[in-house]
N, C-alpha and C. Protein backbone atom coordinates (compact mmCIF):
# COMPACT_ATOMS: atom_id res chain seq x y z
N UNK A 1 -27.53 -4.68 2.53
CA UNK A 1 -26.24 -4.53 3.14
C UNK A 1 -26.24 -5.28 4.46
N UNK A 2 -25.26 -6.21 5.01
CA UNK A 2 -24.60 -6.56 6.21
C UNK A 2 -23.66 -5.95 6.69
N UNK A 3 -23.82 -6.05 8.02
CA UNK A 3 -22.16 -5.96 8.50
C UNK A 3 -21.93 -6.57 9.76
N UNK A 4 -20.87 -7.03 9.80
CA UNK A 4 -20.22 -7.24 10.99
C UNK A 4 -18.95 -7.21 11.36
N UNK A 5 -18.31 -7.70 12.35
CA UNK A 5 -17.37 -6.88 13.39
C UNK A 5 -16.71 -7.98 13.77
N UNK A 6 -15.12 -8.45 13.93
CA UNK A 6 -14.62 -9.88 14.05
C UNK A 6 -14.10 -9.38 15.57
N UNK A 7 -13.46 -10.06 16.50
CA UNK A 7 -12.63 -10.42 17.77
C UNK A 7 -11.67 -9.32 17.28
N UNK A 8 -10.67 -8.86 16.18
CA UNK A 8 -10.02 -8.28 16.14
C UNK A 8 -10.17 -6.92 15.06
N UNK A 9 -11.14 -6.58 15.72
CA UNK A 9 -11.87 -5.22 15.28
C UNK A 9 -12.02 -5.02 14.21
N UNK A 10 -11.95 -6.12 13.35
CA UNK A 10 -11.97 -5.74 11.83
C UNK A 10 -13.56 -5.34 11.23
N UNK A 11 -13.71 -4.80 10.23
CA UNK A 11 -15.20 -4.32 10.17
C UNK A 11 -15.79 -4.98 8.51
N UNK A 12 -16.90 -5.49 8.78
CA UNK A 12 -17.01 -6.43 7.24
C UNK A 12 -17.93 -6.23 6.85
N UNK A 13 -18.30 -5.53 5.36
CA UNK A 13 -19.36 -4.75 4.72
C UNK A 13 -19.84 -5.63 3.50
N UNK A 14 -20.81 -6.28 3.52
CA UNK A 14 -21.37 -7.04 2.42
C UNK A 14 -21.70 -6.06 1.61
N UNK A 15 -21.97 -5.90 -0.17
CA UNK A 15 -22.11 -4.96 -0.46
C UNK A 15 -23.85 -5.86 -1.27
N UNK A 16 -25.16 -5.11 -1.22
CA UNK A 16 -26.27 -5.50 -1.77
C UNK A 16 -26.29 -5.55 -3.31
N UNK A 17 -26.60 -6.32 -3.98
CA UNK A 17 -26.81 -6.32 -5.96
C UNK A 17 -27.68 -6.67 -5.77
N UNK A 18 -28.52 -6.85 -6.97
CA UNK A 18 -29.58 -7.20 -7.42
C UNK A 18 -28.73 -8.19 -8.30
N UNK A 19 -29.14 -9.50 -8.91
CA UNK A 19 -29.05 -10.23 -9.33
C UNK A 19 -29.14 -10.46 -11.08
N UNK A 20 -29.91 -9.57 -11.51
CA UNK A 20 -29.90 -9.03 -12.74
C UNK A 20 -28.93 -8.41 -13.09
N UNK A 21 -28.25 -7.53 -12.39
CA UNK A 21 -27.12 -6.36 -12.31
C UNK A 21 -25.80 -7.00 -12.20
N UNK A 22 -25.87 -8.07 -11.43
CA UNK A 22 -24.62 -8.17 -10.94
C UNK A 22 -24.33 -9.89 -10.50
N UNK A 23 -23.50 -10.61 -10.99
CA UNK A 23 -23.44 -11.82 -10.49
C UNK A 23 -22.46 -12.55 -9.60
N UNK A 24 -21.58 -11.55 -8.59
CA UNK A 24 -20.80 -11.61 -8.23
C UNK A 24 -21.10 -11.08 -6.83
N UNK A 25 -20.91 -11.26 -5.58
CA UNK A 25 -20.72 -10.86 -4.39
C UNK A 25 -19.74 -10.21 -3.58
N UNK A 26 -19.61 -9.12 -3.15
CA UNK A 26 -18.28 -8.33 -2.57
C UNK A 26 -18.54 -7.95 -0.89
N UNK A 27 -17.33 -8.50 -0.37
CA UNK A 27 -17.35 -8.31 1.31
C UNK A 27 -16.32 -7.17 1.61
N UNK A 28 -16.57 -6.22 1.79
CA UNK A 28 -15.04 -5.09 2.13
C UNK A 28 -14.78 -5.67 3.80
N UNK A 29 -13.24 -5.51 3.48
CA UNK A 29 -12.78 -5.76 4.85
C UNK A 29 -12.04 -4.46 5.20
N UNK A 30 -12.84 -3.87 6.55
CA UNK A 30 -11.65 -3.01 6.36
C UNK A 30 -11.35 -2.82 8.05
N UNK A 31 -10.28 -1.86 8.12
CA UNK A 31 -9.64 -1.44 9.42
C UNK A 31 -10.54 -0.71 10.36
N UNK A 32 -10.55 -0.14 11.46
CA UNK A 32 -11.09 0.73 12.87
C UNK A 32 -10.97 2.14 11.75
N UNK A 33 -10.13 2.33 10.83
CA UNK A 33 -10.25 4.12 11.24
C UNK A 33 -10.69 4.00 9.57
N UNK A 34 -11.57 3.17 9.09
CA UNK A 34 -12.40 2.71 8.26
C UNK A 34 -11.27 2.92 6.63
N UNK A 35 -10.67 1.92 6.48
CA UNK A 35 -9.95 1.81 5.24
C UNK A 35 -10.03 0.61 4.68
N UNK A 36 -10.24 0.73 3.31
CA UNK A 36 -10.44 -0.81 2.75
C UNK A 36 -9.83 -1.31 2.82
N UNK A 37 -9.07 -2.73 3.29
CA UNK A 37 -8.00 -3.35 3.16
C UNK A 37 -7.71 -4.97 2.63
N UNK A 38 -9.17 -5.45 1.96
CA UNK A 38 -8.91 -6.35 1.38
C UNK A 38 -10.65 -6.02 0.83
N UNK A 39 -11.11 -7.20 -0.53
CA UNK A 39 -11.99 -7.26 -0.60
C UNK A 39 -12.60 -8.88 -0.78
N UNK A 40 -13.51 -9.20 -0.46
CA UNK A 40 -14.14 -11.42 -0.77
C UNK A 40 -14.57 -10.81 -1.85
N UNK A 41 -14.25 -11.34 -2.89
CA UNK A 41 -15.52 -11.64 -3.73
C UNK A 41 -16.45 -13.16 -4.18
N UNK A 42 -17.14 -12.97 -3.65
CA UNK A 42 -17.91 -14.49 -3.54
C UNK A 42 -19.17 -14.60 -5.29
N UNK A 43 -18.54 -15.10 -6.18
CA UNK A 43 -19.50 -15.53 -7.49
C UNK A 43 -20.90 -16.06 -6.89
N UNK A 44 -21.46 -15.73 -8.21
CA UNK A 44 -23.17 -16.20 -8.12
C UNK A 44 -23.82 -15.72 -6.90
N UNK A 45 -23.27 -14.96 -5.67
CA UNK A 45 -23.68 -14.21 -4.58
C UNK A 45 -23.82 -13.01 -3.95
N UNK A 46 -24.61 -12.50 -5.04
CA UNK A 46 -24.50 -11.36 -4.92
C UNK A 46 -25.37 -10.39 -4.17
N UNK A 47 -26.33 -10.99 -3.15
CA UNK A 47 -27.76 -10.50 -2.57
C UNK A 47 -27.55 -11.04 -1.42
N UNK A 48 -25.99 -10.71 -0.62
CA UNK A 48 -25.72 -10.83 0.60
C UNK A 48 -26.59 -10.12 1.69
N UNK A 49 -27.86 -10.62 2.73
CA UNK A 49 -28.76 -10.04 3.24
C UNK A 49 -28.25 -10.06 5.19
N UNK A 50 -26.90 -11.22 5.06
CA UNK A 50 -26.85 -10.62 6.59
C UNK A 50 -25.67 -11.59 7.02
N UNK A 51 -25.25 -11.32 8.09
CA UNK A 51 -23.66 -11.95 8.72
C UNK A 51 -23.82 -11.71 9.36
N UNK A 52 -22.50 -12.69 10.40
CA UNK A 52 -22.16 -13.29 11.11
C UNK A 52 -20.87 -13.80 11.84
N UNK A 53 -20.09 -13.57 12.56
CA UNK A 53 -19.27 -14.49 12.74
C UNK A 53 -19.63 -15.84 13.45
N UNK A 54 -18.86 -16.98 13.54
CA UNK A 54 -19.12 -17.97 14.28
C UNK A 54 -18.56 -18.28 15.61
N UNK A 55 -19.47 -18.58 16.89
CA UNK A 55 -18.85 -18.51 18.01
C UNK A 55 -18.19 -19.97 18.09
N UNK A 56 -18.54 -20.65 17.54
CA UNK A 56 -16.83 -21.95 17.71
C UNK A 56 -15.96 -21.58 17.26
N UNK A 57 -15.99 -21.04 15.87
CA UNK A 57 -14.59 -20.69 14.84
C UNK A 57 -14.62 -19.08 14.62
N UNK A 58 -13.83 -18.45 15.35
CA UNK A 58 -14.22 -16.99 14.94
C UNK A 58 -13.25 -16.42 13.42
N UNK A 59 -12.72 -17.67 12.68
CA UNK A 59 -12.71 -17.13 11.67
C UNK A 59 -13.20 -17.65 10.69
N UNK A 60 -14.37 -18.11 10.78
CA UNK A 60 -15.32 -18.21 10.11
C UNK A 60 -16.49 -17.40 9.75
N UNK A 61 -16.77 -16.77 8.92
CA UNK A 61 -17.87 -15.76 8.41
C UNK A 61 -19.17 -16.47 7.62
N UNK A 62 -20.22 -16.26 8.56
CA UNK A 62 -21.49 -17.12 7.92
C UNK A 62 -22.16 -15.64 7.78
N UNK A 63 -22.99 -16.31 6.40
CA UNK A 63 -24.02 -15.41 5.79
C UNK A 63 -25.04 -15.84 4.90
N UNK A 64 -25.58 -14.70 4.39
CA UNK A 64 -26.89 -16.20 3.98
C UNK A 64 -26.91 -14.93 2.86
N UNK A 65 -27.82 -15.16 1.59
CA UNK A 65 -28.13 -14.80 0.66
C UNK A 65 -29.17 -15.27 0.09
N UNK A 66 -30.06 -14.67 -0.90
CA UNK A 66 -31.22 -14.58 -1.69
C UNK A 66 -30.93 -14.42 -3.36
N UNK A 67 -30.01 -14.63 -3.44
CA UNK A 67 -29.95 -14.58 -5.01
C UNK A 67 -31.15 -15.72 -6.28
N UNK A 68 -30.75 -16.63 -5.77
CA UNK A 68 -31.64 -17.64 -6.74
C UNK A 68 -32.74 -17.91 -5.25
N UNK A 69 -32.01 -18.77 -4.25
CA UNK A 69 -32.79 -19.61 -3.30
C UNK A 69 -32.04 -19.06 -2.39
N UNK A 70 -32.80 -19.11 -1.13
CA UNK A 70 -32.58 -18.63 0.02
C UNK A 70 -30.77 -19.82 0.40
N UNK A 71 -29.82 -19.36 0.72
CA UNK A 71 -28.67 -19.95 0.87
C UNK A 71 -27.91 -19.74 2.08
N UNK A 72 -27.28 -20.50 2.90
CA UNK A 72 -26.20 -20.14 3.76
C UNK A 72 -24.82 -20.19 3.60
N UNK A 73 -24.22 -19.31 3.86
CA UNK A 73 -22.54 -19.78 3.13
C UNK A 73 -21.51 -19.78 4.66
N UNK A 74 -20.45 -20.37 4.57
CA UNK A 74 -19.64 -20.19 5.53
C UNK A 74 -17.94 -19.56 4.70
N UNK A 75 -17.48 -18.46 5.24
CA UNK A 75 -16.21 -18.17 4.11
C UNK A 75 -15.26 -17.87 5.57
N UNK A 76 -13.96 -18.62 5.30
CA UNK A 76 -12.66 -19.06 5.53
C UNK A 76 -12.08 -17.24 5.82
N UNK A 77 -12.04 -16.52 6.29
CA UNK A 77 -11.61 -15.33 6.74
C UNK A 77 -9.75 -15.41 7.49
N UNK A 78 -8.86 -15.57 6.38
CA UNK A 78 -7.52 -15.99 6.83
C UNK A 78 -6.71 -14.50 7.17
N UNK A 79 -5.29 -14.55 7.30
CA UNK A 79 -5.02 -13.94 8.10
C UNK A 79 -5.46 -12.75 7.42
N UNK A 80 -5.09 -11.64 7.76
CA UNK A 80 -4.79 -10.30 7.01
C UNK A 80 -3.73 -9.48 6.77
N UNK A 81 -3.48 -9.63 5.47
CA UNK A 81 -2.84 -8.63 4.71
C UNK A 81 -2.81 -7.06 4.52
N UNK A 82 -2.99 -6.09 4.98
CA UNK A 82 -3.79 -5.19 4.47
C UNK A 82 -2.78 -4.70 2.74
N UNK A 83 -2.30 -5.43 2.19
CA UNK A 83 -1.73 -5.13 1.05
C UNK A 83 -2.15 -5.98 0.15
N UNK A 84 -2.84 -7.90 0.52
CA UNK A 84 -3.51 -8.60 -0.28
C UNK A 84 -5.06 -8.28 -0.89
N UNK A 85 -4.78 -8.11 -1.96
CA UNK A 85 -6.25 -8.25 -2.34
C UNK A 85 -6.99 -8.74 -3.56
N UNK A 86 -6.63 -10.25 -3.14
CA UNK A 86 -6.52 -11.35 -3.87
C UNK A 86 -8.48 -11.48 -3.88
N UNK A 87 -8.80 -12.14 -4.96
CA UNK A 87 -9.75 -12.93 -4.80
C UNK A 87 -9.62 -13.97 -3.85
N UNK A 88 -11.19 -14.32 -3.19
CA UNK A 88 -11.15 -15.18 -2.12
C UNK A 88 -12.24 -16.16 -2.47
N UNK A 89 -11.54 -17.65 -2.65
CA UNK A 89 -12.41 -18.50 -2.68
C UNK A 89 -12.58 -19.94 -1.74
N UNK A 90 -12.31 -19.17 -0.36
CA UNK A 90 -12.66 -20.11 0.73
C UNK A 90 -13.58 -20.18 1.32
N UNK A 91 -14.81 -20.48 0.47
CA UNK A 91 -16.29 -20.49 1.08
C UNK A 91 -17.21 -21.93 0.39
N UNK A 92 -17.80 -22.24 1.32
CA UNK A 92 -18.82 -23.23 0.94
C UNK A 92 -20.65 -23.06 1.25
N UNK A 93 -20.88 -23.76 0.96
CA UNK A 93 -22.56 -23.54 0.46
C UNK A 93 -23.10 -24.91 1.54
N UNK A 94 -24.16 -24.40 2.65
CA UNK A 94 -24.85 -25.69 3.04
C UNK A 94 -25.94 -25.17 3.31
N UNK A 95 -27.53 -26.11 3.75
CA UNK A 95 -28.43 -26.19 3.85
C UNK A 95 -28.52 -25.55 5.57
């Protein structure tokens, strides 16, 4: 499990799989008085081990994972909805 905490108090819960179990990755986003209000689901990433926000772009969410190979991801954290809860596929993969 990760978590972290954005500029506008939002609270972001990586959820841990095992890779056998599960091939899919889930980030809960939720509010201060702790309510789910959106969820990431990030494919093939499912052994989210730790986060981040970024101090140039604070809506940017870096995290790294262990699923196959040790990985870093950066995911696109847009506005909030607390009624969207769309799949989210604004993330990329770098070294």
């Amino acid at each position: 499990m990760a978590i972290a905490i954005n500029k506008e108090d939002y609270i972001f819960v990586a959820h841990f799989e095992f890779y056998n179990f599960s091939k899919e990755g889930m980030i809960y986003m939720m509010n201060s008085k702790g309510n789910i209000i959106q969820t990431i689901f990030l494919p093939d990433y499912p052994q989210i081990n730790g986060m981040t926000f970024s101090k140039n772009n604070d809506n940017i969410l870096l995290l790294t994972d262990y699923s196959n190979t040790p990985v870093c991801l950066r995911v696109l954290i847009r506005n909030h909805d607390e009624k969207n809860q769309d799949k989210n596929e604004d993330f990329d993969k770098f070294n």
